[in-house]
PDB file of N, CA and C in Angstrom:
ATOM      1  N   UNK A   1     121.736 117.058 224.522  1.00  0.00           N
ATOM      2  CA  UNK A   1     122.161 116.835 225.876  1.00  0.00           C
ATOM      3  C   UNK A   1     121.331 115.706 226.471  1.00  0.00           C
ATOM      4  N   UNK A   2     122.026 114.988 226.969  1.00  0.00           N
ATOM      5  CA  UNK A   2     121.086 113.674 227.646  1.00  0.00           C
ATOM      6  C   UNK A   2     120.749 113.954 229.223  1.00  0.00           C
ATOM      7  N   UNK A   3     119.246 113.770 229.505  1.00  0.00           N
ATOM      8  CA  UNK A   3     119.014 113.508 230.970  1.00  0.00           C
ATOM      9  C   UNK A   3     118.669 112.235 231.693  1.00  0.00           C
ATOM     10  N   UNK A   4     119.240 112.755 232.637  1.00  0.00           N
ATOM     11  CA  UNK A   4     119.123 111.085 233.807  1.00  0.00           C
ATOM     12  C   UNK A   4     118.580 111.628 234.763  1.00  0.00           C
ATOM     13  N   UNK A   5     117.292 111.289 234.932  1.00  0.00           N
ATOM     14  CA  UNK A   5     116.509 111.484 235.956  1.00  0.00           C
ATOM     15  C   UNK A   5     117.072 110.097 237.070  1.00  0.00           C
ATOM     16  N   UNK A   6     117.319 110.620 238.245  1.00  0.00           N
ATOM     17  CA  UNK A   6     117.504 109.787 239.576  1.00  0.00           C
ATOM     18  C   UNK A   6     117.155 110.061 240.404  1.00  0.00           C
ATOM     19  N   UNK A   7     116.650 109.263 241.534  1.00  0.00           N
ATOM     20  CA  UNK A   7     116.372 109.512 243.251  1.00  0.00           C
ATOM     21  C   UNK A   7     117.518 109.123 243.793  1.00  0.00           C
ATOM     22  N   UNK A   8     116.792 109.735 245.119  1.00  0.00           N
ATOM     23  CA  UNK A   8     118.102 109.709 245.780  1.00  0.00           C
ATOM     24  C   UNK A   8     118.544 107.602 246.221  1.00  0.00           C
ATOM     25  N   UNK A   9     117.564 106.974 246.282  1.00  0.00           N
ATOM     26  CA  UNK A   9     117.750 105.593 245.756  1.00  0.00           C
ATOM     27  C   UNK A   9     118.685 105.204 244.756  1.00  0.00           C
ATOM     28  N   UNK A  10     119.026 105.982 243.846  1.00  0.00           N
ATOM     29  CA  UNK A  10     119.623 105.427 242.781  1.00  0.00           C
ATOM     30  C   UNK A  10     121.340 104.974 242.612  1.00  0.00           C
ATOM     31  N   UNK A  11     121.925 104.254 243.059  1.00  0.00           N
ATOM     32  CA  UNK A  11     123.336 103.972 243.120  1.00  0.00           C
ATOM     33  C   UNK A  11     124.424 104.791 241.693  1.00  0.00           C
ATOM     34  N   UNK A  12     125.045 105.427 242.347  1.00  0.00           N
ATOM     35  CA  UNK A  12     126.446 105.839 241.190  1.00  0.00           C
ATOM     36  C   UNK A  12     126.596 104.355 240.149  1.00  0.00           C
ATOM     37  N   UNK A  13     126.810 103.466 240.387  1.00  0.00           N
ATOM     38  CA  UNK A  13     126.692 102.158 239.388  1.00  0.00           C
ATOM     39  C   UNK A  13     125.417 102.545 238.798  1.00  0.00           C
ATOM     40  N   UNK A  14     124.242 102.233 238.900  1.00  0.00           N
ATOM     41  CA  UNK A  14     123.082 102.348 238.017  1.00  0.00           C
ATOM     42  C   UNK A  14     122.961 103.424 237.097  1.00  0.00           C
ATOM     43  N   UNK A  15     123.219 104.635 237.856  1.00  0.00           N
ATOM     44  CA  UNK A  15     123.005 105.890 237.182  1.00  0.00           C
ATOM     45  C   UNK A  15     124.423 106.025 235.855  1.00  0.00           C
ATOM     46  N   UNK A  16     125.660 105.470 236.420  1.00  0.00           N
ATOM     47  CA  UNK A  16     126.273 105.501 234.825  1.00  0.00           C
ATOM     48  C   UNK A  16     125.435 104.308 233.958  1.00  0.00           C
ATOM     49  N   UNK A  17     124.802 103.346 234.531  1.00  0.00           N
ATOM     50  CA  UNK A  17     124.994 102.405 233.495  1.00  0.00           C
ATOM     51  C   UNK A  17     123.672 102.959 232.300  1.00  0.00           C
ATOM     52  N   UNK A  18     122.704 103.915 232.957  1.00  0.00           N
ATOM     53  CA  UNK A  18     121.936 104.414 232.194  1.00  0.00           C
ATOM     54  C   UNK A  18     122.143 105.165 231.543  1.00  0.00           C
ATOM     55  N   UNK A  19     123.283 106.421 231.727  1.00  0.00           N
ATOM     56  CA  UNK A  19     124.167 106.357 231.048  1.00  0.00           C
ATOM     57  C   UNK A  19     124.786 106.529 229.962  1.00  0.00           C
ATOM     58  N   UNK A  20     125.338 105.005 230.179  1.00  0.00           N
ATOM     59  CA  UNK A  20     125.768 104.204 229.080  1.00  0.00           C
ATOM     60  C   UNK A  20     124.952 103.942 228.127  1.00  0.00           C
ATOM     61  N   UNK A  21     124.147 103.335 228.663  1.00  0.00           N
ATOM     62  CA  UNK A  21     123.038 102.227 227.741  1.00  0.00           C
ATOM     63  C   UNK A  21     122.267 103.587 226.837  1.00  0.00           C
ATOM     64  N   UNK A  22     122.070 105.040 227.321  1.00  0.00           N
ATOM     65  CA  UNK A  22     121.344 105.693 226.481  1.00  0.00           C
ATOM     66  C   UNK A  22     121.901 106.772 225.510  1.00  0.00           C
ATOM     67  N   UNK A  23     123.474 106.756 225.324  1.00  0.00           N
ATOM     68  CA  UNK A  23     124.679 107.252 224.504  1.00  0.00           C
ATOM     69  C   UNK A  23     124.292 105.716 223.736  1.00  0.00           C
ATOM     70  N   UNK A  24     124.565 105.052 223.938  1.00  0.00           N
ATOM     71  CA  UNK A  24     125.029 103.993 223.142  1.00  0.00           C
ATOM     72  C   UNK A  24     123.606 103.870 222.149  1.00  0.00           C
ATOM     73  N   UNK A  25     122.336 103.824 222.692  1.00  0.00           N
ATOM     74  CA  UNK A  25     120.885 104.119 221.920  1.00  0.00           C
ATOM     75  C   UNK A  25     121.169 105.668 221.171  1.00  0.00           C
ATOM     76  N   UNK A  26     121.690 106.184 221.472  1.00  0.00           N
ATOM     77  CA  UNK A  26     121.324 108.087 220.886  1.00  0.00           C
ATOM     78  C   UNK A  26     123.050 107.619 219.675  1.00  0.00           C
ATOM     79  N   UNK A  27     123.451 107.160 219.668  1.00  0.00           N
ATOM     80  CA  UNK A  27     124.694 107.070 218.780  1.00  0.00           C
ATOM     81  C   UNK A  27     125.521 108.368 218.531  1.00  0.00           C
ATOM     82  N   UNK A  28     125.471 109.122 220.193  1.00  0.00           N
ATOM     83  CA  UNK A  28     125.934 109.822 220.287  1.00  0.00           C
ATOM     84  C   UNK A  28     127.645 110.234 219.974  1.00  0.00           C
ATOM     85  N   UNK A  29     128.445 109.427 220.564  1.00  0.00           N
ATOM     86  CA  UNK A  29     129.551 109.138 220.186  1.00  0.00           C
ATOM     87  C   UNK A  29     130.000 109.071 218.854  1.00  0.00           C
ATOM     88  N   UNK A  30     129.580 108.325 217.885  1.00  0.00           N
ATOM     89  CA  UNK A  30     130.057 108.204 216.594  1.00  0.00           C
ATOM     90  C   UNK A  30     129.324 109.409 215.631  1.00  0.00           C
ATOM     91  N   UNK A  31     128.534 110.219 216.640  1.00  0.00           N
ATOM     92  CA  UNK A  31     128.203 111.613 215.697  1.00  0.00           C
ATOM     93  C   UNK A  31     129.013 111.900 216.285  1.00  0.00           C
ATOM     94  N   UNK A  32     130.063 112.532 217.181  1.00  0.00           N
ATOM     95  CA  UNK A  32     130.906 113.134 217.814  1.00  0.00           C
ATOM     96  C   UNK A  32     132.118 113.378 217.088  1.00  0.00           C
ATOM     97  N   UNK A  33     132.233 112.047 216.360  1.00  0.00           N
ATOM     98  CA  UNK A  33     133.140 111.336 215.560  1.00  0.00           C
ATOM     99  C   UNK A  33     133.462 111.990 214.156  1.00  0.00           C
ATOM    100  N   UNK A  34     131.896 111.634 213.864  1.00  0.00           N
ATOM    101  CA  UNK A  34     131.490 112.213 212.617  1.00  0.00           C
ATOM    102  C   UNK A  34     132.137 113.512 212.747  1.00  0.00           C
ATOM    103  N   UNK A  35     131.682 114.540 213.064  1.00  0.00           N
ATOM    104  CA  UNK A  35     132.148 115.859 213.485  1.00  0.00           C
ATOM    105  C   UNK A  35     133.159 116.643 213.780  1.00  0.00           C
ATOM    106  N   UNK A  36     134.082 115.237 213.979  1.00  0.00           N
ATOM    107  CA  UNK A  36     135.259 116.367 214.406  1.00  0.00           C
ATOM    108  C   UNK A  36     135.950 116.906 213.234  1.00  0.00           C
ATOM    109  N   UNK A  37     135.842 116.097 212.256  1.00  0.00           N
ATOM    110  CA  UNK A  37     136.092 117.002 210.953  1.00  0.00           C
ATOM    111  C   UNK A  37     135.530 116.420 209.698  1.00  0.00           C
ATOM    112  N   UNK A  38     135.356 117.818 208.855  1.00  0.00           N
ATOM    113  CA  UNK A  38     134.560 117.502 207.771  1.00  0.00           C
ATOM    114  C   UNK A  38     134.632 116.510 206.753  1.00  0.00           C
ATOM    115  N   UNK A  39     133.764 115.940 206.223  1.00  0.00           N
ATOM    116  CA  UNK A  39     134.033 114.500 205.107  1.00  0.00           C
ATOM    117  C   UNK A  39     133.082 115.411 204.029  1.00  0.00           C
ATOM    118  N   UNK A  40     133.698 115.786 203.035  1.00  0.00           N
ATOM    119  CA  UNK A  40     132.830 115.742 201.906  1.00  0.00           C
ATOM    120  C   UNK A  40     131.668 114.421 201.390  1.00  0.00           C
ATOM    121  N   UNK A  41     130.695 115.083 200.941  1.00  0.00           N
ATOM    122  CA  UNK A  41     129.439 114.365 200.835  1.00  0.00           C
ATOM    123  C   UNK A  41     129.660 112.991 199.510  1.00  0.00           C
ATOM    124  N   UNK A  42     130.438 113.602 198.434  1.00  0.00           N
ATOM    125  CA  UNK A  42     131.130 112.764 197.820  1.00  0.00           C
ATOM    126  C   UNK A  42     131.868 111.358 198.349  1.00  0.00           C
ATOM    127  N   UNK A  43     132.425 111.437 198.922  1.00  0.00           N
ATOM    128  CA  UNK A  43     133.724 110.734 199.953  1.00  0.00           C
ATOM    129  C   UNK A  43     132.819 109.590 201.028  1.00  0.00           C
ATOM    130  N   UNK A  44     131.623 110.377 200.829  1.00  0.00           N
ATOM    131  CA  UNK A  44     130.810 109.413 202.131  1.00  0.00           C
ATOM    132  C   UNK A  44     129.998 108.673 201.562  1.00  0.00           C
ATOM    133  N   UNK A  45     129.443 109.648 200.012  1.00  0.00           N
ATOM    134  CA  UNK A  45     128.817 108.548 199.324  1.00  0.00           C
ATOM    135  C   UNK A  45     129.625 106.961 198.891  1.00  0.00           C
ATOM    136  N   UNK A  46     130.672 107.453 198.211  1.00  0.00           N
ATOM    137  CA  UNK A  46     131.848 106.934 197.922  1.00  0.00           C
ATOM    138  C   UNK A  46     131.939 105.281 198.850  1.00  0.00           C
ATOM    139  N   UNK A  47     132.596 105.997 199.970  1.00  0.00           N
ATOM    140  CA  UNK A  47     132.308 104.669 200.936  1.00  0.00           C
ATOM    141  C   UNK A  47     131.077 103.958 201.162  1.00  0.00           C
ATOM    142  N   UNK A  48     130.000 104.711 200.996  1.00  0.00           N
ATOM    143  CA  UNK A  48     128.860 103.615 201.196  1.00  0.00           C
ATOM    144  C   UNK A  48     128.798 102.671 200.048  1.00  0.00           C
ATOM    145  N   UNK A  49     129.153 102.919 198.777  1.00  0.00           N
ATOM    146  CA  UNK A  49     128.985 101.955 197.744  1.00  0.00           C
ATOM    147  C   UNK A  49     129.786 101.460 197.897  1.00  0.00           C
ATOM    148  N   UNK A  50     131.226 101.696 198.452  1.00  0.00           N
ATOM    149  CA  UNK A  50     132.472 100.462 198.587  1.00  0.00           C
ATOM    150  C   UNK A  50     131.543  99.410 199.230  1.00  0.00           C
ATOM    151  N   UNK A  51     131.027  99.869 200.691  1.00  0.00           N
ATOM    152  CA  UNK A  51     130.715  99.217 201.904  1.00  0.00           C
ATOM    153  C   UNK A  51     129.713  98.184 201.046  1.00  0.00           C
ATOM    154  N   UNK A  52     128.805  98.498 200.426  1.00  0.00           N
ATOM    155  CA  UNK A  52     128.057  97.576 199.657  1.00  0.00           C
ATOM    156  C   UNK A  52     128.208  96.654 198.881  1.00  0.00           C
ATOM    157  N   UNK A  53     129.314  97.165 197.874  1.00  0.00           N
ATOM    158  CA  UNK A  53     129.979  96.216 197.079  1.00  0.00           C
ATOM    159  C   UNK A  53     130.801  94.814 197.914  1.00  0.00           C
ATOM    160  N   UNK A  54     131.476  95.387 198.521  1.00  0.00           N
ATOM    161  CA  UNK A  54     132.232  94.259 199.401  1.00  0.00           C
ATOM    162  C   UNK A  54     130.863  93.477 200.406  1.00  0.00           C
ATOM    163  N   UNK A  55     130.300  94.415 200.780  1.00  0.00           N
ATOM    164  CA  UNK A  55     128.940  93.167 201.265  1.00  0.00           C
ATOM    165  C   UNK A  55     128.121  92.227 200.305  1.00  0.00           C
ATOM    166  N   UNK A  56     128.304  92.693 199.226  1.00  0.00           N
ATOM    167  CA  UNK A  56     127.744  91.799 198.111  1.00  0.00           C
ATOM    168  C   UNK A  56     128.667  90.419 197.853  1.00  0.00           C
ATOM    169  N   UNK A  57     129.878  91.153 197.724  1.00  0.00           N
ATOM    170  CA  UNK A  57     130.697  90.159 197.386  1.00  0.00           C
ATOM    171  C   UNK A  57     131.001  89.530 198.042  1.00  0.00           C
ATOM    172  N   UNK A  58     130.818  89.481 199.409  1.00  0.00           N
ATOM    173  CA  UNK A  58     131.239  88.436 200.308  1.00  0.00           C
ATOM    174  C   UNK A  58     129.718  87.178 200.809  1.00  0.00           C
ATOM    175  N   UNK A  59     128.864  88.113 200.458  1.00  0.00           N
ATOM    176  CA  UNK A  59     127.306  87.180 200.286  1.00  0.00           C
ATOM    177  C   UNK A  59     127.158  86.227 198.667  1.00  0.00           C
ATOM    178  N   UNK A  60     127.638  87.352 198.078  1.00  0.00           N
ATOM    179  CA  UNK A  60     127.805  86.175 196.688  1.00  0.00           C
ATOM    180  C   UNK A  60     129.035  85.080 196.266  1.00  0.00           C
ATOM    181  N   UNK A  61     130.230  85.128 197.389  1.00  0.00           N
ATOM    182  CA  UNK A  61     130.854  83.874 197.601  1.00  0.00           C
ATOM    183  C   UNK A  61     130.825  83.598 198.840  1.00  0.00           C
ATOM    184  N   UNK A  62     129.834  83.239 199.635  1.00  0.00           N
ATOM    185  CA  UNK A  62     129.259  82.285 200.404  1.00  0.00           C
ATOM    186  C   UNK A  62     128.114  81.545 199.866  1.00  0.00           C
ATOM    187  N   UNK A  63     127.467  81.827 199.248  1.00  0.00           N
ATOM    188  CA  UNK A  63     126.241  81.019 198.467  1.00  0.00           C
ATOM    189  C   UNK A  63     126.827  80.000 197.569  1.00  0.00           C
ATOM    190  N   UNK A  64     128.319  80.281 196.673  1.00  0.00           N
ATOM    191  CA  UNK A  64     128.800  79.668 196.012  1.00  0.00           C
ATOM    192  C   UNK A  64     129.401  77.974 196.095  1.00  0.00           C
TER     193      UNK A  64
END
């Protein structure tokens, strides 16, 4: 659960934008994501070596 400490100084604009800015630091959202349904551990490994391979390959024809 995230807290936002504010005074009574603190404008409705400021107080979302902190917010914002500290979901977006906690990568709250894309665990949210993660979660809404299950990915086998396989499947995730899986994609990370795609994700790598294609980052390779696109670094090893740019050097070319």
């Amino acid at each position: 659960m995230l807290i936002i400490k504010i005074d009574n100084k603190t404008t409705i604009d400021k107080a979302l934008k902190l917010l914002k800015s500290k979901v977006i630091k906690t990568k709250l959202m894309s665990e949210l994501k993660n979660r809404k349904d299950y990915t086998k551990k396989s499947i995730i490994r899986r994609n990370e070596v795609n994700k790598a391979k294609y980052a390779q390959k696109l670094k090893n024809s740019s050097e070319d």
